[in-house]
C-alpha atoms as a PDB file:
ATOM      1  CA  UNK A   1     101.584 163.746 101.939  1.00  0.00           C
ATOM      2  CA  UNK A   2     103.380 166.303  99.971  1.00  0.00           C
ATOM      3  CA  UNK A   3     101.757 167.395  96.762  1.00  0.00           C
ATOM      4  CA  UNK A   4     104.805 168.540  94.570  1.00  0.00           C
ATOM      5  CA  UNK A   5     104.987 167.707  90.556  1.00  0.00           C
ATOM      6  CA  UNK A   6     107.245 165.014  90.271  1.00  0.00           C
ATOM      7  CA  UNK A   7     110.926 165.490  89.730  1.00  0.00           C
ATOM      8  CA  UNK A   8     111.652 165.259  86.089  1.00  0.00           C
ATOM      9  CA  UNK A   9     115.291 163.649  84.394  1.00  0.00           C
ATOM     10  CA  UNK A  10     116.628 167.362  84.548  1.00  0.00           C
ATOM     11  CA  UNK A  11     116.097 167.085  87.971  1.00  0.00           C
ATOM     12  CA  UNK A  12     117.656 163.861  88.654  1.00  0.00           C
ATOM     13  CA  UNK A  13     120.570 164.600  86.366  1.00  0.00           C
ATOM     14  CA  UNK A  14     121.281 168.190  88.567  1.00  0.00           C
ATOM     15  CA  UNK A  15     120.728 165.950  91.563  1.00  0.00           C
ATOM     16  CA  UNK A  16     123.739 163.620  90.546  1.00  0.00           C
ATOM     17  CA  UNK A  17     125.537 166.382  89.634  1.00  0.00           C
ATOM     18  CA  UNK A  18     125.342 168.116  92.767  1.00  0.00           C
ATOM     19  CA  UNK A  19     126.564 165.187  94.386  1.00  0.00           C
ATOM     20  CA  UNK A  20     129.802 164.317  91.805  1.00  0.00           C
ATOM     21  CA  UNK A  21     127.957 161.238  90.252  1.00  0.00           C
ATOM     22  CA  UNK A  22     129.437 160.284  86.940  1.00  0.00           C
ATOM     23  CA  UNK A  23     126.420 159.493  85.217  1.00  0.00           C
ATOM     24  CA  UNK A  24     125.718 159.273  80.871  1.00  0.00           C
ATOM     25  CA  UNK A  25     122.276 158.724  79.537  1.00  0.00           C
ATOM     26  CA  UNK A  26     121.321 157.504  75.949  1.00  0.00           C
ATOM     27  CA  UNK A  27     117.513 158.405  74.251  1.00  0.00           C
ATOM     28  CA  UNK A  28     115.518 156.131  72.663  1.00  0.00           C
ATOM     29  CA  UNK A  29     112.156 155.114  71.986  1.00  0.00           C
ATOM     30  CA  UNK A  30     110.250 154.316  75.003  1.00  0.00           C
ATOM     31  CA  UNK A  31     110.338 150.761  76.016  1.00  0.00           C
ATOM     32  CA  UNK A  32     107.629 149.655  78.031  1.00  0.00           C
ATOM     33  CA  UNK A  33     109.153 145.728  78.711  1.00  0.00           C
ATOM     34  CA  UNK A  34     112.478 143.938  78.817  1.00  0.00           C
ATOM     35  CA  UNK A  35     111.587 142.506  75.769  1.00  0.00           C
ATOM     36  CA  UNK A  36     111.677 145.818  74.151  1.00  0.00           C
ATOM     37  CA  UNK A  37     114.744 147.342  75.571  1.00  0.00           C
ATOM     38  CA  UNK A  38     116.804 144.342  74.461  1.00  0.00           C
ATOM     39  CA  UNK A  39     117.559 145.909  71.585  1.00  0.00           C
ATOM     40  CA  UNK A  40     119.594 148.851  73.321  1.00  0.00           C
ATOM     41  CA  UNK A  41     122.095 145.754  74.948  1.00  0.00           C
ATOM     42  CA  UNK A  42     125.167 146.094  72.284  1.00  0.00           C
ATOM     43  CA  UNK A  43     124.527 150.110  72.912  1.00  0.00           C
ATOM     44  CA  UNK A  44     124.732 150.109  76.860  1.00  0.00           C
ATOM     45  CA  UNK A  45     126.950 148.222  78.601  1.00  0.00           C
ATOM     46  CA  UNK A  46     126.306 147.197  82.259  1.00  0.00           C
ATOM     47  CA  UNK A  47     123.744 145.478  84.447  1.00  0.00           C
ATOM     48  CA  UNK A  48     120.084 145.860  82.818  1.00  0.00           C
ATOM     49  CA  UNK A  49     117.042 146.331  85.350  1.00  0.00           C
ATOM     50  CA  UNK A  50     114.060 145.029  86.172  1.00  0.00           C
ATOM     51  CA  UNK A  51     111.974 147.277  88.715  1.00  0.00           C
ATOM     52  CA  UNK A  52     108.743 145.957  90.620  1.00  0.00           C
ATOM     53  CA  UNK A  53     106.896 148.146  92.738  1.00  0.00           C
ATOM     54  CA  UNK A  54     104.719 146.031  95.406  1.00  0.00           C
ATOM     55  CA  UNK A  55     103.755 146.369  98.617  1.00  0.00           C
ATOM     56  CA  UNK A  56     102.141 143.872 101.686  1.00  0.00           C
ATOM     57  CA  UNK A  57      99.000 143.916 103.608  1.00  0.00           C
ATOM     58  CA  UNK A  58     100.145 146.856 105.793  1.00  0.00           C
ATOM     59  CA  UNK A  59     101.012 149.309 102.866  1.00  0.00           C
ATOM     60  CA  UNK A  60     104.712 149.214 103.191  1.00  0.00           C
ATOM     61  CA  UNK A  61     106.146 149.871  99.721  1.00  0.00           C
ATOM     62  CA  UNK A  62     109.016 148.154  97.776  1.00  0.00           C
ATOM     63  CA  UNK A  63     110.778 148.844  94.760  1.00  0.00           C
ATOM     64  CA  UNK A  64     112.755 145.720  93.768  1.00  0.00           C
ATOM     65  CA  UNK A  65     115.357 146.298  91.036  1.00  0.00           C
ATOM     66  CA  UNK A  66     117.047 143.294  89.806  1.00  0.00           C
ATOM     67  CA  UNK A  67     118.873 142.382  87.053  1.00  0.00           C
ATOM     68  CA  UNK A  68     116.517 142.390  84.072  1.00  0.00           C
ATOM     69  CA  UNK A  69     116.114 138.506  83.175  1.00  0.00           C
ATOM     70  CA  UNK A  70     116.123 137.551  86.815  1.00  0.00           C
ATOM     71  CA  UNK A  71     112.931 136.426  88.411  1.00  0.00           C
ATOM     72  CA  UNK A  72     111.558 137.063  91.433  1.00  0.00           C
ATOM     73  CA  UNK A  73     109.023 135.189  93.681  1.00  0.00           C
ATOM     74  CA  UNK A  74     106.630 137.059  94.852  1.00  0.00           C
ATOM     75  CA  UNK A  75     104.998 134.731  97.083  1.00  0.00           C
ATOM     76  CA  UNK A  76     108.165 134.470  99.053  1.00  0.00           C
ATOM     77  CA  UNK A  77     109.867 137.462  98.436  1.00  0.00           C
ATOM     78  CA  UNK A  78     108.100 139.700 101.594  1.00  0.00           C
ATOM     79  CA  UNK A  79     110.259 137.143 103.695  1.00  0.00           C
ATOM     80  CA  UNK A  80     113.616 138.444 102.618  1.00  0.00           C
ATOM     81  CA  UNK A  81     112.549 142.385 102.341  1.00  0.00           C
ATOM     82  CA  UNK A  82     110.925 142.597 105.843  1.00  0.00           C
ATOM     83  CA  UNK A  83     107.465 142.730 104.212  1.00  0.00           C
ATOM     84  CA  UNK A  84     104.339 142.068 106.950  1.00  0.00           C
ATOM     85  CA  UNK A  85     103.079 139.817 104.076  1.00  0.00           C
ATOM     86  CA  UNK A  86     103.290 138.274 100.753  1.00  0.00           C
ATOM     87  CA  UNK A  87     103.446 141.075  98.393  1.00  0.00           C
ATOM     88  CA  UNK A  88     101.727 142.277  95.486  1.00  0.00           C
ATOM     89  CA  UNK A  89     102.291 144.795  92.877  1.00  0.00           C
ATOM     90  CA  UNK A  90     101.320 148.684  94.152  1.00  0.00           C
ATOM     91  CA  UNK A  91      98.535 150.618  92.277  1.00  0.00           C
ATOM     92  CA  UNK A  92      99.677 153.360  89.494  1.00  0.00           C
ATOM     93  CA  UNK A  93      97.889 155.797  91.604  1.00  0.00           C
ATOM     94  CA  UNK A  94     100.220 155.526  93.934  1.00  0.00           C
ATOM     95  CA  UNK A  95     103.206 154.760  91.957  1.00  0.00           C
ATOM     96  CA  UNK A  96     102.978 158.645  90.988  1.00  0.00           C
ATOM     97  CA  UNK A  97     102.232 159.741  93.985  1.00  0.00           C
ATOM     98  CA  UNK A  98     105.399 158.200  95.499  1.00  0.00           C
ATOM     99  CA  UNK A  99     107.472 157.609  93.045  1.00  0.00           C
ATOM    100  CA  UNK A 100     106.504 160.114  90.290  1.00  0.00           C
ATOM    101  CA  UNK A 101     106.373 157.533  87.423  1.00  0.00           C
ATOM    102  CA  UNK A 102     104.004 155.816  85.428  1.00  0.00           C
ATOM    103  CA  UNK A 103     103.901 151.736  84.737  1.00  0.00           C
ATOM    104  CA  UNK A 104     106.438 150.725  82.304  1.00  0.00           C
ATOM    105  CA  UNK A 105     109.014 153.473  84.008  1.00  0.00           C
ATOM    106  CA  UNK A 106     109.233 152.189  87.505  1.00  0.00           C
ATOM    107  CA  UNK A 107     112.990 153.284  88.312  1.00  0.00           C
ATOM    108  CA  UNK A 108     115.164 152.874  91.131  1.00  0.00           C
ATOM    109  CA  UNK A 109     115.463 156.794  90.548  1.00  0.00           C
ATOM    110  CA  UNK A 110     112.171 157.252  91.543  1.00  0.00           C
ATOM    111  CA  UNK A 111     114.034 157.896  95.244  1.00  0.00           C
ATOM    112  CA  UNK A 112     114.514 161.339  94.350  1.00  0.00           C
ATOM    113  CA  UNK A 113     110.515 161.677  93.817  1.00  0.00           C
ATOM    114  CA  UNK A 114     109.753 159.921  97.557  1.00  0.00           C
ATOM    115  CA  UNK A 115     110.319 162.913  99.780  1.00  0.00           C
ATOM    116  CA  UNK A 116     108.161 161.521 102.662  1.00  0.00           C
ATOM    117  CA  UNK A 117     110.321 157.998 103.139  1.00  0.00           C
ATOM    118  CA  UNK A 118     107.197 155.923 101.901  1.00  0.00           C
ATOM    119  CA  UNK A 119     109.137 153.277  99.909  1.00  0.00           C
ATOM    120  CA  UNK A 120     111.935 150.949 100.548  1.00  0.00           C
ATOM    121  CA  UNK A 121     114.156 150.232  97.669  1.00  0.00           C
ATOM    122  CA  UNK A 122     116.424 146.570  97.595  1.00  0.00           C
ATOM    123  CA  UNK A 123     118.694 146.310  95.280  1.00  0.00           C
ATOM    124  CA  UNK A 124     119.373 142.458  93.785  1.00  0.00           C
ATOM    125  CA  UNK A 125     122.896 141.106  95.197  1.00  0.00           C
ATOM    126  CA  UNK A 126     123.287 139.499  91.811  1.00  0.00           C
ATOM    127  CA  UNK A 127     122.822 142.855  90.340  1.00  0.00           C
ATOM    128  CA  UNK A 128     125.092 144.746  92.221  1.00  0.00           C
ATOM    129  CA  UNK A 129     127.846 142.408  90.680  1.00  0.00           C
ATOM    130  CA  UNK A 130     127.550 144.809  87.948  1.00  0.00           C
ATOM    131  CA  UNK A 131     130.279 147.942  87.593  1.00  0.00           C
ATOM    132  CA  UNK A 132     127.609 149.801  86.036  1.00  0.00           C
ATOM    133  CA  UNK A 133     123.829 149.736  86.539  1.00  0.00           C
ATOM    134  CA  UNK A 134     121.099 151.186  83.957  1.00  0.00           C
ATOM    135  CA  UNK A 135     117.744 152.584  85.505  1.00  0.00           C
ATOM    136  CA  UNK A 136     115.379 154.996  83.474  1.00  0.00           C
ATOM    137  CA  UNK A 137     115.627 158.561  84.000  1.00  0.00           C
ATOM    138  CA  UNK A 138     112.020 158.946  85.610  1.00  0.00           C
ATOM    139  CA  UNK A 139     110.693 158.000  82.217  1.00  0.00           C
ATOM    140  CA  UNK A 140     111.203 154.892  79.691  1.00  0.00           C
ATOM    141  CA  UNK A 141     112.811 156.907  76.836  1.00  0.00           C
ATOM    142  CA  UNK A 142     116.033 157.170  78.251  1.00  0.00           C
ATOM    143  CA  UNK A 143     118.619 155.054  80.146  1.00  0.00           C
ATOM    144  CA  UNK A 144     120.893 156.117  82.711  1.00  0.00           C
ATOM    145  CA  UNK A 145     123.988 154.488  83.280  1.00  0.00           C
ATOM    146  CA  UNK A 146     125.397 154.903  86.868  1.00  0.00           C
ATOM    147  CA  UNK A 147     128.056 153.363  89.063  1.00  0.00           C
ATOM    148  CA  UNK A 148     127.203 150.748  91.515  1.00  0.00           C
ATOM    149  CA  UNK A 149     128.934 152.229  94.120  1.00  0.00           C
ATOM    150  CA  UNK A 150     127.008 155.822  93.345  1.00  0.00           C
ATOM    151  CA  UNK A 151     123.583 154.403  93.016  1.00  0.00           C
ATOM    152  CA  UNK A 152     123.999 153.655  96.536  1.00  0.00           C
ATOM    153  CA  UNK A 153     125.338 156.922  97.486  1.00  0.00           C
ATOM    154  CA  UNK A 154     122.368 158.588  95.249  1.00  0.00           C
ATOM    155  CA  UNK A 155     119.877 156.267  96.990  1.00  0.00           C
ATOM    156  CA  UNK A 156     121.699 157.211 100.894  1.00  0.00           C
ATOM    157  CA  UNK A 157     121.747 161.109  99.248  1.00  0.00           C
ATOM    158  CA  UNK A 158     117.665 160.962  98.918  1.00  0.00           C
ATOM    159  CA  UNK A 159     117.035 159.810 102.468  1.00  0.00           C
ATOM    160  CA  UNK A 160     116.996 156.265 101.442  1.00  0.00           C
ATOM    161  CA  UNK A 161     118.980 153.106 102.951  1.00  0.00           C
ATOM    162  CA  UNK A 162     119.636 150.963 100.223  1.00  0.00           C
ATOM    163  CA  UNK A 163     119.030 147.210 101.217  1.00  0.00           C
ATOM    164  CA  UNK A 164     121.243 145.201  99.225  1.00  0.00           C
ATOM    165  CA  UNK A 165     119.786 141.605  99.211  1.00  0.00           C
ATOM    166  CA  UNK A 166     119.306 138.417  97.384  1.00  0.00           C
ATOM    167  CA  UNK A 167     115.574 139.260  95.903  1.00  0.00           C
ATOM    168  CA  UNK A 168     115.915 136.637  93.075  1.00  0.00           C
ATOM    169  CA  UNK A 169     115.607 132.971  92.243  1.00  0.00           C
END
């Protein structure tokens, strides 16, 4: 376990940058549900997320992101994501510790944060329909727009294999 202070949205923005990843990012107040951050829709086009953190019985962790009014089944999801069980949602203690965020900013850019390889991340099929994708920057009180194709070569850049699957109902 490495004991670094998490990566902050500087950080992820030099991190795209090193790596030639068109990426824009709008403020606003922090949203803390989907319900909230429908406002922002007419101001940032693209595919909205959803991000769950879980994990199964054997401590593997997942962060699903799917598109943001999509559901997901947890008691059958751990059979698509090559969970050991059914899952349920991961602790904030350890949503820090891995992914450097607190609940209500669970990102898909939380990657950058997992140094040690401790969670998988599976992006929706349905999402990835989208051109562009939004995640939060590390923190709910911005939103980073990103291309499809270069959230995958972000998630690939951070030691990651993004699992592109069909997570939702």
């Amino acid at each position: 376990m490495t004991s670094t202070a998490p990566k902050t949205a500087e950080d992820l923005f030099r991190f795209l940058d090193s790596l030639h990843i068109r990426h824009v990012t709008k403020n606003h107040a922090p949203v803390f549900t989907v319900a909230e951050s429908e406002g922002l829709r007419d101001e940032i086009p693209g595919g909205h997320t959803k991000n769950l953190f879980v994990k199964d019985k054997k401590d593997q962790f997942f962060v699903l992101t799917v598109e943001e009014r999509a559901t997901v089944d947890l008691k059958t999801v751990h059979k698509v994501i090559g969970a050991s069980s059914r899952v349920s949602f991961g602790n904030p203690e350890k949503m820090m510790e891995y992914l450097g965020v607190v609940p209500g900013s669970v990102t898909v850019f939380g990657a950058l944060n997992d140094i040690d390889g401790r969670v998988t991340f599976v992006l929706d099929e349905d999402l990835m329909k989208h051109e562009i994708i939004n995640g939060h920057p590390l923190s709910n009180d911005a939103t980073t727009s990103i291309g499809r194709d270069d959230l995958v070569r972000f998630l690939e850049a951070t030691g990651h294999r993004a699992l592109v699957l069909k997570v939702t109902d």
